[in-house]
Protein backbone atom coordinates (compact mmCIF):
# COMPACT_ATOMS: atom_id res chain seq x y z
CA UNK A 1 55.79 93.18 95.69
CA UNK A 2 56.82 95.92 98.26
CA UNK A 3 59.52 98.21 97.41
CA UNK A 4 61.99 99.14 100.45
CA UNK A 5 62.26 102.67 100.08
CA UNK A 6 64.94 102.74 102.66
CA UNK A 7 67.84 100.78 100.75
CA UNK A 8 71.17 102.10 100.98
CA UNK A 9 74.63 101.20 99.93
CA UNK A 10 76.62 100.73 103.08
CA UNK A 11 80.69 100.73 103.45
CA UNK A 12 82.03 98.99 106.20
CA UNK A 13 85.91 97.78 106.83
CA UNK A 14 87.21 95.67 109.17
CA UNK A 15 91.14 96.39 109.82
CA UNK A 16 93.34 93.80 111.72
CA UNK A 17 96.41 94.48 113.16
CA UNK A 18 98.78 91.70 113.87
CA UNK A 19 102.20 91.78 115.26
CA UNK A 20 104.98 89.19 113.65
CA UNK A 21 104.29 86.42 114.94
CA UNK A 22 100.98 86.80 113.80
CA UNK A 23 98.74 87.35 116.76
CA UNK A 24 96.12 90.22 116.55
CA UNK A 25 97.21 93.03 118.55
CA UNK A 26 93.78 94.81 117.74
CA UNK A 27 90.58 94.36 115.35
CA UNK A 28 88.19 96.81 115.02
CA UNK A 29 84.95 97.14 112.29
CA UNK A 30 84.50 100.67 110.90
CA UNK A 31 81.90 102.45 108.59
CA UNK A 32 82.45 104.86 105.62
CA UNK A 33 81.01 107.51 103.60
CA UNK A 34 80.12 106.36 99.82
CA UNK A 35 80.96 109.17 97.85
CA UNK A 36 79.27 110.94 94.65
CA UNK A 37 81.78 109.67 92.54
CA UNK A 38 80.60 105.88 93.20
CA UNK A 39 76.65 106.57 93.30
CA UNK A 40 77.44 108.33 89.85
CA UNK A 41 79.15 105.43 88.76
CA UNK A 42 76.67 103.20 89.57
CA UNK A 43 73.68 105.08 88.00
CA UNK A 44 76.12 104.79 84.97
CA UNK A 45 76.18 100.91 85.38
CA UNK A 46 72.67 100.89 85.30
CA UNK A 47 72.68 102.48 82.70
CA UNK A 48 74.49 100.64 80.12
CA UNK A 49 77.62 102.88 80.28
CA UNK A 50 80.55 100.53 82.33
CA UNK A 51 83.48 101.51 82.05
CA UNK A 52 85.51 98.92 83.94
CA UNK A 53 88.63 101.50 85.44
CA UNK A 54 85.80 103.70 87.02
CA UNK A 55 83.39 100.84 87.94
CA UNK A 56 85.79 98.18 89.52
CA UNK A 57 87.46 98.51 93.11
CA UNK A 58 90.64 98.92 92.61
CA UNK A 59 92.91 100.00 95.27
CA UNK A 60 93.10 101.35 98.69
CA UNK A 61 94.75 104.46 100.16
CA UNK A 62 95.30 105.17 103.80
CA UNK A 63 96.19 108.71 104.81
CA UNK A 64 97.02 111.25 107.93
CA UNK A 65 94.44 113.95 107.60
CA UNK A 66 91.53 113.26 110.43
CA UNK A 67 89.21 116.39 108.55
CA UNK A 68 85.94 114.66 108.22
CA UNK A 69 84.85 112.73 105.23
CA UNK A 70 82.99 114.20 102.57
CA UNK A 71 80.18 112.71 99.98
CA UNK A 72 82.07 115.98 97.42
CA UNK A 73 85.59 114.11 98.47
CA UNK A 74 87.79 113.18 95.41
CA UNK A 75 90.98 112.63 97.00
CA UNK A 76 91.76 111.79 100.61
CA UNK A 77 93.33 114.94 102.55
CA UNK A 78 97.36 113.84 102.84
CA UNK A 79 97.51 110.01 101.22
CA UNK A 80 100.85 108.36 102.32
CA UNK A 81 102.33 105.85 99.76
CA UNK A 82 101.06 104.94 97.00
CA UNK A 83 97.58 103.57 96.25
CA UNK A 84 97.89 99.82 97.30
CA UNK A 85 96.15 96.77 95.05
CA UNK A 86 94.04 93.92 96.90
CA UNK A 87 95.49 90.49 97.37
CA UNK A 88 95.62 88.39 94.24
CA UNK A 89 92.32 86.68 93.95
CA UNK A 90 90.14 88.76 97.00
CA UNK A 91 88.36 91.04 95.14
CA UNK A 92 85.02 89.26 94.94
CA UNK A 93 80.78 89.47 95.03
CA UNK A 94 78.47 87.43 97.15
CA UNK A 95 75.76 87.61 95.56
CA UNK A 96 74.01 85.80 98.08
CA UNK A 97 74.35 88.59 100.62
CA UNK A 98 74.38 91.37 97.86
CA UNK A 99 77.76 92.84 98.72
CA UNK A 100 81.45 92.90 96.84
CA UNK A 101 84.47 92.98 98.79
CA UNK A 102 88.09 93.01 98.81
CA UNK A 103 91.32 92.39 100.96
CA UNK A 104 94.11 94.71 101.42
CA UNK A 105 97.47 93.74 102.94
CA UNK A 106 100.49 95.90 104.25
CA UNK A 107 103.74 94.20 105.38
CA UNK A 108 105.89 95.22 108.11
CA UNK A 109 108.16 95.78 105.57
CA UNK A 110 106.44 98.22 103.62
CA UNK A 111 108.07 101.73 105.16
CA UNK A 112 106.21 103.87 102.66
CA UNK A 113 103.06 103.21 104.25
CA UNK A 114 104.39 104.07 108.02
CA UNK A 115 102.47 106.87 109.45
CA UNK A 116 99.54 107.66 111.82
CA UNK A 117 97.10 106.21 109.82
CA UNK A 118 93.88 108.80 110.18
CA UNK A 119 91.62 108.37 107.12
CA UNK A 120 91.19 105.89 104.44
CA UNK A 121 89.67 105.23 101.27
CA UNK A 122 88.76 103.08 98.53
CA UNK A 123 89.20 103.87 94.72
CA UNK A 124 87.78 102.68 91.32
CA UNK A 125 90.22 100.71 89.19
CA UNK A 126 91.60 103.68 87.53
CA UNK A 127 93.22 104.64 90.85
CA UNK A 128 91.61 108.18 90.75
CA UNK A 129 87.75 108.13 91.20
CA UNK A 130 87.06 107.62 94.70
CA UNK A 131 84.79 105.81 95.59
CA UNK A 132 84.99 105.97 99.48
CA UNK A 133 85.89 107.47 102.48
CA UNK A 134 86.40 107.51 106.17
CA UNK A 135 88.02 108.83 109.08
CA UNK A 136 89.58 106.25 111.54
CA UNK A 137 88.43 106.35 115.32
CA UNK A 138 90.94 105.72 116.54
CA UNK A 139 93.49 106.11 114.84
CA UNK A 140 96.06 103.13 113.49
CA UNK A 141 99.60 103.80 113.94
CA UNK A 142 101.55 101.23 111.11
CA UNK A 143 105.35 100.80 111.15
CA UNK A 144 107.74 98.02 111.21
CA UNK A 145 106.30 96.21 114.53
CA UNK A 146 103.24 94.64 112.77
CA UNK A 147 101.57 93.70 109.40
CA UNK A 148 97.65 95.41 108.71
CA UNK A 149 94.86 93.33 106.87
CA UNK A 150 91.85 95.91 105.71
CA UNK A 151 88.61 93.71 104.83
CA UNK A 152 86.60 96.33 102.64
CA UNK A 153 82.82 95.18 101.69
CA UNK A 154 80.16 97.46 100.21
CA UNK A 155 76.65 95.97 100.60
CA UNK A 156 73.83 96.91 98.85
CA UNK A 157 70.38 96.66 101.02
């Protein structure tokens, strides 16, 4: 059996913007930088020391700082709202493609998330260990015109 020296663990998101009738404005796929909080976390998985708040997905945050993202990041630069939960019933693993995902939703409604949307990130369970990070090119501008589905998936190859 050959062993694929090359295997990473690769972040990608997909964010769709739709306006309120519900036709996309704009979607656009985007990669991210796993930090050394998650590969820590899962050399602790492997092993035998889970700890489900540091070893689940757990939320997203989107911010406004456009500083590049860091593998030493622990925090994103300047987070606006609060750290937001997937949709009931999204977080999920295929394992027939290797790869867990989730699905994030913000409602038009939803003013503490309006802003210039310039980074993001994902975070464990315990809303503090995070796990991800990116910078958005270009950026997303969210406010009461339109809703915004993120599509997070890491995949392990």
């Amino acid at each position: 059996m050959a062993i694929n020296e090359n295997s990473e663990i690769i972040g990608t998101f997909t964010i769709i913007e739709r306006d309120l009738d519900g036709n996309i404005i704009s979607e656009s796929r985007h990669s991210n930088l796993i930090t050394t909080i998650m590969k820590t976390a899962l050399a602790d998985v492997l092993t035998g020391d889970y700890d489900e708040d540091k070893h689940v997905i757990g939320y997203i945050a989107v911010g406004t700082n456009a500083t590049a993202a860091n593998a030493a990041d622990t925090a994103l630069g300047t987070q606006v709202g609060a750290n937001k939960a997937p949709v009931s019933g999204s977080l999920n693993n295929d394992t027939s493609s290797v790869a867990a995902a989730a699905t994030f939703f913000f409602d038009s409604t939803e003013t503490d998330y309006y802003a210039t949307w310039a980074e993001i990130g994902l975070f464990a369970a315990n809303g503090t260990d995070l796990l991800t990070h990116a910078v958005l090119d270009p950026t997303k501008t969210f406010n009461n015109t339109k809703t915004i589905t993120v599509s997070y998936t890491i995949t392990f190859s």
